[in-house]
Every structure is written in structure tokens, then in C-alpha cells.
N, C-alpha and C. Protein backbone atom coordinates (compact mmCIF):
# COMPACT_ATOMS: atom_id res chain seq x y z
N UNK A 1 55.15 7.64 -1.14
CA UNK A 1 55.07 7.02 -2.44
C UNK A 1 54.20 5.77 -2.28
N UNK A 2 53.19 5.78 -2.92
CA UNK A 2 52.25 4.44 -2.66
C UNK A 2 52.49 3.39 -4.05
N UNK A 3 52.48 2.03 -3.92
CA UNK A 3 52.68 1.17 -4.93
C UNK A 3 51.65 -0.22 -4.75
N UNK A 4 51.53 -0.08 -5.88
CA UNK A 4 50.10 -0.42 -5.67
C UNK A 4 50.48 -1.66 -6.63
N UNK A 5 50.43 -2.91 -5.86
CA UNK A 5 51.23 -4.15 -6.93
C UNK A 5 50.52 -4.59 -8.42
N UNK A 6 49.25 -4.49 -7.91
CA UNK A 6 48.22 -5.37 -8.73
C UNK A 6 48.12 -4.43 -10.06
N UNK A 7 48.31 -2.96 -9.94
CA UNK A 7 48.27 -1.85 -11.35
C UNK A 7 49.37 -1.53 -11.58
N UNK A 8 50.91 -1.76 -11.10
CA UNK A 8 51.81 -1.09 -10.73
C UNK A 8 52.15 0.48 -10.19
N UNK A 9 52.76 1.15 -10.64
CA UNK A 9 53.39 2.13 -9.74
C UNK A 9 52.35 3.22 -10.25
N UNK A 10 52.07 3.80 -9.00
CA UNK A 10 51.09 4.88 -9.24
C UNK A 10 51.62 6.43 -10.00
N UNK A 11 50.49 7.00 -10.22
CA UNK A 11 50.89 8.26 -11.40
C UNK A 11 52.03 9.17 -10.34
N UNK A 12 51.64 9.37 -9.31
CA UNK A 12 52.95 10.47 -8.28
C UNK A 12 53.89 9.39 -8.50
N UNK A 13 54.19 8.24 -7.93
CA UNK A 13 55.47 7.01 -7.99
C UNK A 13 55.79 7.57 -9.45
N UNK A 14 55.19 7.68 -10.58
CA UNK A 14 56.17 7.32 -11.56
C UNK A 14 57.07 8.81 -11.76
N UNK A 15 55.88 9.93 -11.48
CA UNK A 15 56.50 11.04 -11.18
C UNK A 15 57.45 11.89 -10.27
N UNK A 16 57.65 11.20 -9.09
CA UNK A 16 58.75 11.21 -8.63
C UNK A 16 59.81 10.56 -9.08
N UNK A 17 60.01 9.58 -9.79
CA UNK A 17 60.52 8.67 -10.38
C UNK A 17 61.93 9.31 -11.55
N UNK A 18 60.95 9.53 -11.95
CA UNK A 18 60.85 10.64 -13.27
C UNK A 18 62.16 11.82 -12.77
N UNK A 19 61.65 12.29 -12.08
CA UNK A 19 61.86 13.71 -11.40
C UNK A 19 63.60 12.93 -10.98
N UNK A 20 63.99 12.27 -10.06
CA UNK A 20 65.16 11.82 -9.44
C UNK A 20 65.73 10.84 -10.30
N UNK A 21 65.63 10.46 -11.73
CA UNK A 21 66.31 10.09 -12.48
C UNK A 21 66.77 11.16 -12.86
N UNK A 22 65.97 12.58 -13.63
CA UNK A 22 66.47 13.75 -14.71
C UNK A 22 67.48 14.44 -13.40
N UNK A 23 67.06 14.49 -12.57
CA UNK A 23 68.04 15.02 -11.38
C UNK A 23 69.46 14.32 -11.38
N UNK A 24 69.56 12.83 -10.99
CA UNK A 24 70.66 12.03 -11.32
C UNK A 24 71.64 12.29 -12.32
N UNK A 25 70.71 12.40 -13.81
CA UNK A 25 71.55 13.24 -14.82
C UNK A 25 71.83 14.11 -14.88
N UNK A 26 71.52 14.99 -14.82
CA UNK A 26 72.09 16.39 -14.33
C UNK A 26 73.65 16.33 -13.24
N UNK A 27 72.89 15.62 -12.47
CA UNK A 27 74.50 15.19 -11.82
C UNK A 27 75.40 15.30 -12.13
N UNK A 28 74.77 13.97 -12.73
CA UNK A 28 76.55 13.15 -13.57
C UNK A 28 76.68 13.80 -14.85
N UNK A 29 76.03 14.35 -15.82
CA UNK A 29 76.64 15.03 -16.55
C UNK A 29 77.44 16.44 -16.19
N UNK A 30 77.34 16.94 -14.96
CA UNK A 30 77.53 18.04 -14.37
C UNK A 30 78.67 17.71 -13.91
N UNK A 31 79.04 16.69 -13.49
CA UNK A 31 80.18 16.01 -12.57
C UNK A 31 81.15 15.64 -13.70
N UNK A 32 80.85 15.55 -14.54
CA UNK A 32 81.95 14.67 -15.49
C UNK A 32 82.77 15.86 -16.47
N UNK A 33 82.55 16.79 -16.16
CA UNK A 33 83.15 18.08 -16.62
C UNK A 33 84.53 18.50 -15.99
N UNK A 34 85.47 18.40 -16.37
CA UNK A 34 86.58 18.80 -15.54
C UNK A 34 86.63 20.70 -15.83
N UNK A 35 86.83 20.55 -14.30
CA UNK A 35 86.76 22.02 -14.02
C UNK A 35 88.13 22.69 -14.54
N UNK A 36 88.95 22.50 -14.52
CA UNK A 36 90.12 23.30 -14.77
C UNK A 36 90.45 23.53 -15.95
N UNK A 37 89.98 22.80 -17.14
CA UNK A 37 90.21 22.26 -18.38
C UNK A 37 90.83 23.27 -19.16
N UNK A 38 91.99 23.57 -19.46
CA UNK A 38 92.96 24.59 -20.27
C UNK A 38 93.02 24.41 -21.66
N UNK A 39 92.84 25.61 -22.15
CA UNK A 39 92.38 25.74 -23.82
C UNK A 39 93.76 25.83 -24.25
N UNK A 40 94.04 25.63 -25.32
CA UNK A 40 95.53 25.77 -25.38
C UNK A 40 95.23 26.55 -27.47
N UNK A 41 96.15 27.28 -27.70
CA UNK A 41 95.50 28.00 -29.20
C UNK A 41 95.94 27.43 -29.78
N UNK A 42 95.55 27.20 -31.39
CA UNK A 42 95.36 26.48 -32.31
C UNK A 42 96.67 26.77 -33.55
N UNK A 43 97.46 25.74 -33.27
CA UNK A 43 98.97 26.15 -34.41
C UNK A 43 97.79 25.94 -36.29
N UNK A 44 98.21 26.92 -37.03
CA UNK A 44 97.47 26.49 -38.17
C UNK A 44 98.34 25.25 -39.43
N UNK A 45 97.70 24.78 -39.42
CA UNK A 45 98.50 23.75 -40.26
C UNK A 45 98.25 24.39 -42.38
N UNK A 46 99.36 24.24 -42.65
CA UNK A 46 98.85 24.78 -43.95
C UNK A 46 100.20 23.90 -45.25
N UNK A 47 99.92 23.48 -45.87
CA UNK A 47 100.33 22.49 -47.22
C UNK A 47 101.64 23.64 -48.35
N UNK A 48 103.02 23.52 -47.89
CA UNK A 48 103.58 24.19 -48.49
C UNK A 48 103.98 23.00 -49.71
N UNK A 49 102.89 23.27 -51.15
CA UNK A 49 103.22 22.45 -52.01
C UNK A 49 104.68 22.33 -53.25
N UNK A 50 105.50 24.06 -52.89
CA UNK A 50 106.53 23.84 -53.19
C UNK A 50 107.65 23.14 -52.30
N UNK A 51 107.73 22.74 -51.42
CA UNK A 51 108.72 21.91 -50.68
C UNK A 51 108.12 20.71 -50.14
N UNK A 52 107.04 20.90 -50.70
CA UNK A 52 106.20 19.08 -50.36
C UNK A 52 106.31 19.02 -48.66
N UNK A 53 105.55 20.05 -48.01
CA UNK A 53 105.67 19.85 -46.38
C UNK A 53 104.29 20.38 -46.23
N UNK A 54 104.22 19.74 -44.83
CA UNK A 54 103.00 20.26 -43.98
C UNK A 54 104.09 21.52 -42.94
N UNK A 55 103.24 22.68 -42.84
CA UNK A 55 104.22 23.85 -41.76
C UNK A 55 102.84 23.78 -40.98
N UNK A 56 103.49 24.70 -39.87
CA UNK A 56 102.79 24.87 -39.09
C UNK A 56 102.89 26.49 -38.43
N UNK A 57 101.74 26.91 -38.52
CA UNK A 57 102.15 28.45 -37.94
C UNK A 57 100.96 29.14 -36.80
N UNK A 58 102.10 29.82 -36.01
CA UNK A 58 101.10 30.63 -34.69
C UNK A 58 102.06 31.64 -34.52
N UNK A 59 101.30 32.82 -33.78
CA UNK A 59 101.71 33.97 -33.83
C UNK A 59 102.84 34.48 -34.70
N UNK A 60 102.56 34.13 -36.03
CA UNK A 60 103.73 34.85 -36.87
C UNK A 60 104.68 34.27 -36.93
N UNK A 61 104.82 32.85 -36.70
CA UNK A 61 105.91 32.20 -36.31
C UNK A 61 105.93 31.05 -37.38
N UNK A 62 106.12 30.39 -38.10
CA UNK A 62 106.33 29.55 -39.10
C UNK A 62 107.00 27.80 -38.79
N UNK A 63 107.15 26.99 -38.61
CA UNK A 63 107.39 26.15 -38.19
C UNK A 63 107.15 24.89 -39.36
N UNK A 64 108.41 24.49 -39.52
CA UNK A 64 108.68 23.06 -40.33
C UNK A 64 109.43 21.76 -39.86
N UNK A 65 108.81 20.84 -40.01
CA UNK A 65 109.54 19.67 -40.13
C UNK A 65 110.67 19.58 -40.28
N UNK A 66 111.72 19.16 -38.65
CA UNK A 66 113.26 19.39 -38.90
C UNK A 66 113.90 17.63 -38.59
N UNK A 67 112.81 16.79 -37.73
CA UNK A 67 112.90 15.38 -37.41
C UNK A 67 112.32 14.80 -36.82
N UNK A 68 112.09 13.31 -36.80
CA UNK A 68 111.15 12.55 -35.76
C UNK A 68 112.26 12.12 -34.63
N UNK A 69 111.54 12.11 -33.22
CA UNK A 69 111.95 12.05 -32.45
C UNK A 69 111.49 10.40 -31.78
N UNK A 70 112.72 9.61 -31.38
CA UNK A 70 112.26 8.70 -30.61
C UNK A 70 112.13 8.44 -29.24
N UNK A 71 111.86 9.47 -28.81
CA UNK A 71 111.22 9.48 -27.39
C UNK A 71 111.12 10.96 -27.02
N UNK A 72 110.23 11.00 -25.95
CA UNK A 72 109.98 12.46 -25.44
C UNK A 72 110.30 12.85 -24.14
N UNK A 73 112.08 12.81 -24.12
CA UNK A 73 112.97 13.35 -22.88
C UNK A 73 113.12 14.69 -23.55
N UNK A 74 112.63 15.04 -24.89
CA UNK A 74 112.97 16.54 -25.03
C UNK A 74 111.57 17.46 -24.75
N UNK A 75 110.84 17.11 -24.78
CA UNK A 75 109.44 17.17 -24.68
C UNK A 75 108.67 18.18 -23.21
N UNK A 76 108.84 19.27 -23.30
CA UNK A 76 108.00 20.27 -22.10
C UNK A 76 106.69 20.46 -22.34
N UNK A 77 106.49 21.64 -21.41
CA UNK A 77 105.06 21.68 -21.55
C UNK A 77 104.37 21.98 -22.51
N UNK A 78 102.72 21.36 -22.87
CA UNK A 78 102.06 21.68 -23.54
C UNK A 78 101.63 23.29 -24.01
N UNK A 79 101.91 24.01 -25.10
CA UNK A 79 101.77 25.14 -25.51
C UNK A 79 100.32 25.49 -26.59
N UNK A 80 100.07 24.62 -27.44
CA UNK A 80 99.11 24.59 -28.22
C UNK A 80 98.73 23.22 -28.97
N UNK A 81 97.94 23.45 -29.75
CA UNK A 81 97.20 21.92 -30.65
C UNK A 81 97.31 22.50 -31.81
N UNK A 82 97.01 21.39 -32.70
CA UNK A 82 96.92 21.55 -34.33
C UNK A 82 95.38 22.17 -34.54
N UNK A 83 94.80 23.08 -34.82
CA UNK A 83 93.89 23.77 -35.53
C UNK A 83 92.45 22.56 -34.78
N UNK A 84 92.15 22.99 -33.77
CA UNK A 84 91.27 21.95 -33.23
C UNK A 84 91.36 20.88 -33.17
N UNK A 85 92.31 20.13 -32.70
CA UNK A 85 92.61 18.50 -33.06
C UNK A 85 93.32 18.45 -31.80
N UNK A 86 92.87 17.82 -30.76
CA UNK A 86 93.04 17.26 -29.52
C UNK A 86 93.92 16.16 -29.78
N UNK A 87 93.94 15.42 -30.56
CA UNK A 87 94.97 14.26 -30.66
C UNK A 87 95.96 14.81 -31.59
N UNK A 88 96.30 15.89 -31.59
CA UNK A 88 97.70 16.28 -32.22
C UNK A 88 97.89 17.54 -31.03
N UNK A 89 98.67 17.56 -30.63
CA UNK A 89 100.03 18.10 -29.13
C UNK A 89 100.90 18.93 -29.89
N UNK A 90 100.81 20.31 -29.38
CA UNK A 90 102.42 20.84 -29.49
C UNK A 90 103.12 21.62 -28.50
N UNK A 91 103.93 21.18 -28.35
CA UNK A 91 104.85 20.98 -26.74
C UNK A 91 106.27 22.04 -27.08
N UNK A 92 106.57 22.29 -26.02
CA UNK A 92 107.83 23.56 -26.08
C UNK A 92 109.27 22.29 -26.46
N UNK A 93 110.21 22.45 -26.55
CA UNK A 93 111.45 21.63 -26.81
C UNK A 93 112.04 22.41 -25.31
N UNK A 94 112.65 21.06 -24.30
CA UNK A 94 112.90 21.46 -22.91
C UNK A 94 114.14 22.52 -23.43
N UNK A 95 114.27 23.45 -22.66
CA UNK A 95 115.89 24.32 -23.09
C UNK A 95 116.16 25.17 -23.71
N UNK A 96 114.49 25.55 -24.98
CA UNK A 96 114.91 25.93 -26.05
C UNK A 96 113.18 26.98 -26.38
N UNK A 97 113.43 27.55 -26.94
CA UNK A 97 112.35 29.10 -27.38
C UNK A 97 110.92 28.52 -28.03
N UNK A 98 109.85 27.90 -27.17
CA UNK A 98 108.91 27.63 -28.27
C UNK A 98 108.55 28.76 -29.53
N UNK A 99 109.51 29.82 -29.66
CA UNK A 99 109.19 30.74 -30.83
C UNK A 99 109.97 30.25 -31.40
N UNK A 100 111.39 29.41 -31.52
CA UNK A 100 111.95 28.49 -32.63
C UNK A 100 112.07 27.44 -32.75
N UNK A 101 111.63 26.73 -31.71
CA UNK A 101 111.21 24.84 -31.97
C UNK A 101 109.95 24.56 -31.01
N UNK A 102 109.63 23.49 -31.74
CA UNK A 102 108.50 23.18 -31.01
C UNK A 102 108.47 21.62 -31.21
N UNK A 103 107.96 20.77 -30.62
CA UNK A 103 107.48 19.23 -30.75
C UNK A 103 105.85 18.91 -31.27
N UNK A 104 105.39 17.96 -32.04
CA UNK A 104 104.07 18.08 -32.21
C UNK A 104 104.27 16.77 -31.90
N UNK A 105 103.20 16.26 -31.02
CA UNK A 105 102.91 14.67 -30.75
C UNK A 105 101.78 14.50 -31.07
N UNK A 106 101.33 13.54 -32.61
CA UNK A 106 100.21 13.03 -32.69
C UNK A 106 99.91 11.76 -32.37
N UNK A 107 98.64 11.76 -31.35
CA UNK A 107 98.18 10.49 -30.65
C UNK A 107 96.91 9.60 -31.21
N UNK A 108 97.22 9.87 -32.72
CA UNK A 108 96.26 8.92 -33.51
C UNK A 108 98.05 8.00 -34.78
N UNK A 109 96.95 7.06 -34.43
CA UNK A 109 97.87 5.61 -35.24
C UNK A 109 98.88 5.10 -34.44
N UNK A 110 99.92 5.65 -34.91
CA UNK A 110 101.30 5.75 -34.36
C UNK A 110 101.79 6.11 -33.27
N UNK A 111 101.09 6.99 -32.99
CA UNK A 111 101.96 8.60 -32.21
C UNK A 111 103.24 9.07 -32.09
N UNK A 112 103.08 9.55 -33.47
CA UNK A 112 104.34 10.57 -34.09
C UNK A 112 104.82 10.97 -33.37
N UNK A 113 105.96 11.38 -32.61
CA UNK A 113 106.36 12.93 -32.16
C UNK A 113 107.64 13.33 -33.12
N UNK A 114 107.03 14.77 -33.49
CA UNK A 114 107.96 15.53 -34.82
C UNK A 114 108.59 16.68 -33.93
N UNK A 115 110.04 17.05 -34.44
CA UNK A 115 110.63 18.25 -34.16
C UNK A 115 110.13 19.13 -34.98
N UNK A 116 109.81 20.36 -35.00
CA UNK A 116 109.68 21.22 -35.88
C UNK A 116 110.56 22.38 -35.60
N UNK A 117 111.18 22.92 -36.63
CA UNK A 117 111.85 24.40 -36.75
C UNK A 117 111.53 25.60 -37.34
N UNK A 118 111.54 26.80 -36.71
CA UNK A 118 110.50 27.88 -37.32
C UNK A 118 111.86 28.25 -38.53
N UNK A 119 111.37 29.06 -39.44
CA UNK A 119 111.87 29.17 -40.38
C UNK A 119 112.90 29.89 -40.56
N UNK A 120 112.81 30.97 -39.64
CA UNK A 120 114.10 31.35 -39.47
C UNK A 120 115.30 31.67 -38.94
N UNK A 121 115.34 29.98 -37.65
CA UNK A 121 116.08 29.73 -37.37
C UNK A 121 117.65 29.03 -38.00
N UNK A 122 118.83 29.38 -38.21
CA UNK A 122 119.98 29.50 -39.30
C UNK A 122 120.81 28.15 -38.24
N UNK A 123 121.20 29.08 -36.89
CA UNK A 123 122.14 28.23 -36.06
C UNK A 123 120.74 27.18 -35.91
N UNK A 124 121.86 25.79 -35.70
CA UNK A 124 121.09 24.17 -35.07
C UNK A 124 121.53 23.63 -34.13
N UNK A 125 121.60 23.57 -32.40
CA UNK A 125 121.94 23.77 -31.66
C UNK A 125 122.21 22.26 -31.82
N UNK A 126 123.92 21.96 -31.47
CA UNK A 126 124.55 20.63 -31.24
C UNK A 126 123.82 19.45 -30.81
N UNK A 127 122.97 19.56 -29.43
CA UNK A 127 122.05 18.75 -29.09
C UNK A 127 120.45 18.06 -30.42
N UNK A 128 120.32 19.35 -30.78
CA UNK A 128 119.66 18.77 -32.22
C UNK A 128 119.33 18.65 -33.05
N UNK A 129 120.72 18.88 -33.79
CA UNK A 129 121.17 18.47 -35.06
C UNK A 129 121.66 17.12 -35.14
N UNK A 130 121.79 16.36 -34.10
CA UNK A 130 121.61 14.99 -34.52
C UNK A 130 119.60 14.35 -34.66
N UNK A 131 119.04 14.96 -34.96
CA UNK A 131 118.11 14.81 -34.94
C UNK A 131 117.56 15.22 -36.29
N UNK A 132 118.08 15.92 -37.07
CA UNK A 132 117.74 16.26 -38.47
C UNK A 132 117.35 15.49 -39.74
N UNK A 133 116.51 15.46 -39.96
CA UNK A 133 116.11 14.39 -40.70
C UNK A 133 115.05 15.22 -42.17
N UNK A 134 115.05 16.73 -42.48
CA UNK A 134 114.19 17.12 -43.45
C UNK A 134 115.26 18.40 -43.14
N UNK A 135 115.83 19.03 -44.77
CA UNK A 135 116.02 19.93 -44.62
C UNK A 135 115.56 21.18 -45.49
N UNK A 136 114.37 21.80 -44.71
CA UNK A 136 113.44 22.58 -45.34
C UNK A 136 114.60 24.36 -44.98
């Protein structure tokens, strides 16, 4: 690489230059990708305007607003998201059938975390029914 002070950096200098910056990026945009990254499917959110609720539904499964939760010791693993929305979480309830409860934790404002109950669940298991707070 020759550099030549008095004109600055010569036409190859700037072109190598060139060349091991776009390389650099490539890098790091290449690097900053997490490899494992798990898709999780999309609960649909939909406006039931006769009971004034937001539900939520995946595989045939129906899910409403049963209470807010103040803390997340009930809270398992991540199962799906709200309809593309990374900052809304919906998590299995530890103990219990993510096909009849589920948790949604939204991590914009506040960060809600809601119980939800699919619809046609009848029995309310002792542990949480102190937690009831909407009865759809």
C-alpha cells in the first residue's frame, strides 16, 4: 500500500480501503444475528365488541381475559406472541394446559402480565380463582 503524503492516499490505498471496510460489515452484520433464534406462532388477537374484550385465539382455541397477574411465579415457557408483536409474550401457566390458560406479558408501557382463559374452560382451578378479575 503506498501513501503518498503530499496527494494523500493513493487510488489502490483507497481501494483496498474500501474493500476491508465492506468486508468488516459484512462481519458484523453477519455476527449480530443470533443463530438459534425461535419463531414462536402468532396468537390472533380479535375485538369481541359484544362483551367489550380483546380474545385471543390459536389453534382453535379461544382465549379471554380471566386476570392481571402481579408477578410471574406462574409464568412457563414461552409458547407464542400476539400476531407479530415481539413485545407482547404468551407463556404456558406453570401446572396447567396451554390449550386452557395461557399468560400474555406485554413489554411495552407497563408490562402487563394477563391471565387468559380459553372459553371453554367451566371448572377454575382453586389456585386461580383467586386471581379472577373479568368474568367473560
Amino acid at each position: 500500500m503506498t501513501v503518498n503524503l503530499k496527494r494523500g492516499l493513493s487510488f489502490k490505498a483507497v481501494a483496498i480501503l474500501v474493500l476491508l471496510v465492506m468486508i468488516a460489515l459484512v462481519l458484523n452484520l453477519t455476527g449480530c444475528t443470533p443463530k438459534n433464534q425461535k419463531t414462536y406462532p402468532d396468537f390472533l388477537e380479535t375485538v369481541n365488541e359484544e362483551l367489550g374484550c380483546v380474545e385471543l385465539t390459536y389453534d382453535g382455541v379461544t382465549y379471554r381475559p380471566f386476570g392481571v397477574l402481579t408477578s410471574t411465579k406462574l409464568r412457563g415457557e414461552q409458547v407464542g406472541i400476539r400476531e407479530n408483536s415481539s413485545d407482547s409474550k404468551i407463556h404456558e401457566v406453570k401446572g396447567y394446559s396451554s390449550s386452557e390458560w395461557i399468560i400474555e406479558q406485554d413489554n411495552v408501557l407497563m408490562g402487563g402480565i394477563m391471565l387468559l382463559k380459553a372459553v371453554d374452560v367451566t371448572n377454575i382451578p382453586t389456585d386461580l380463582e383467586q386471581h379472577m378479575q373479568y368474568d367473560y
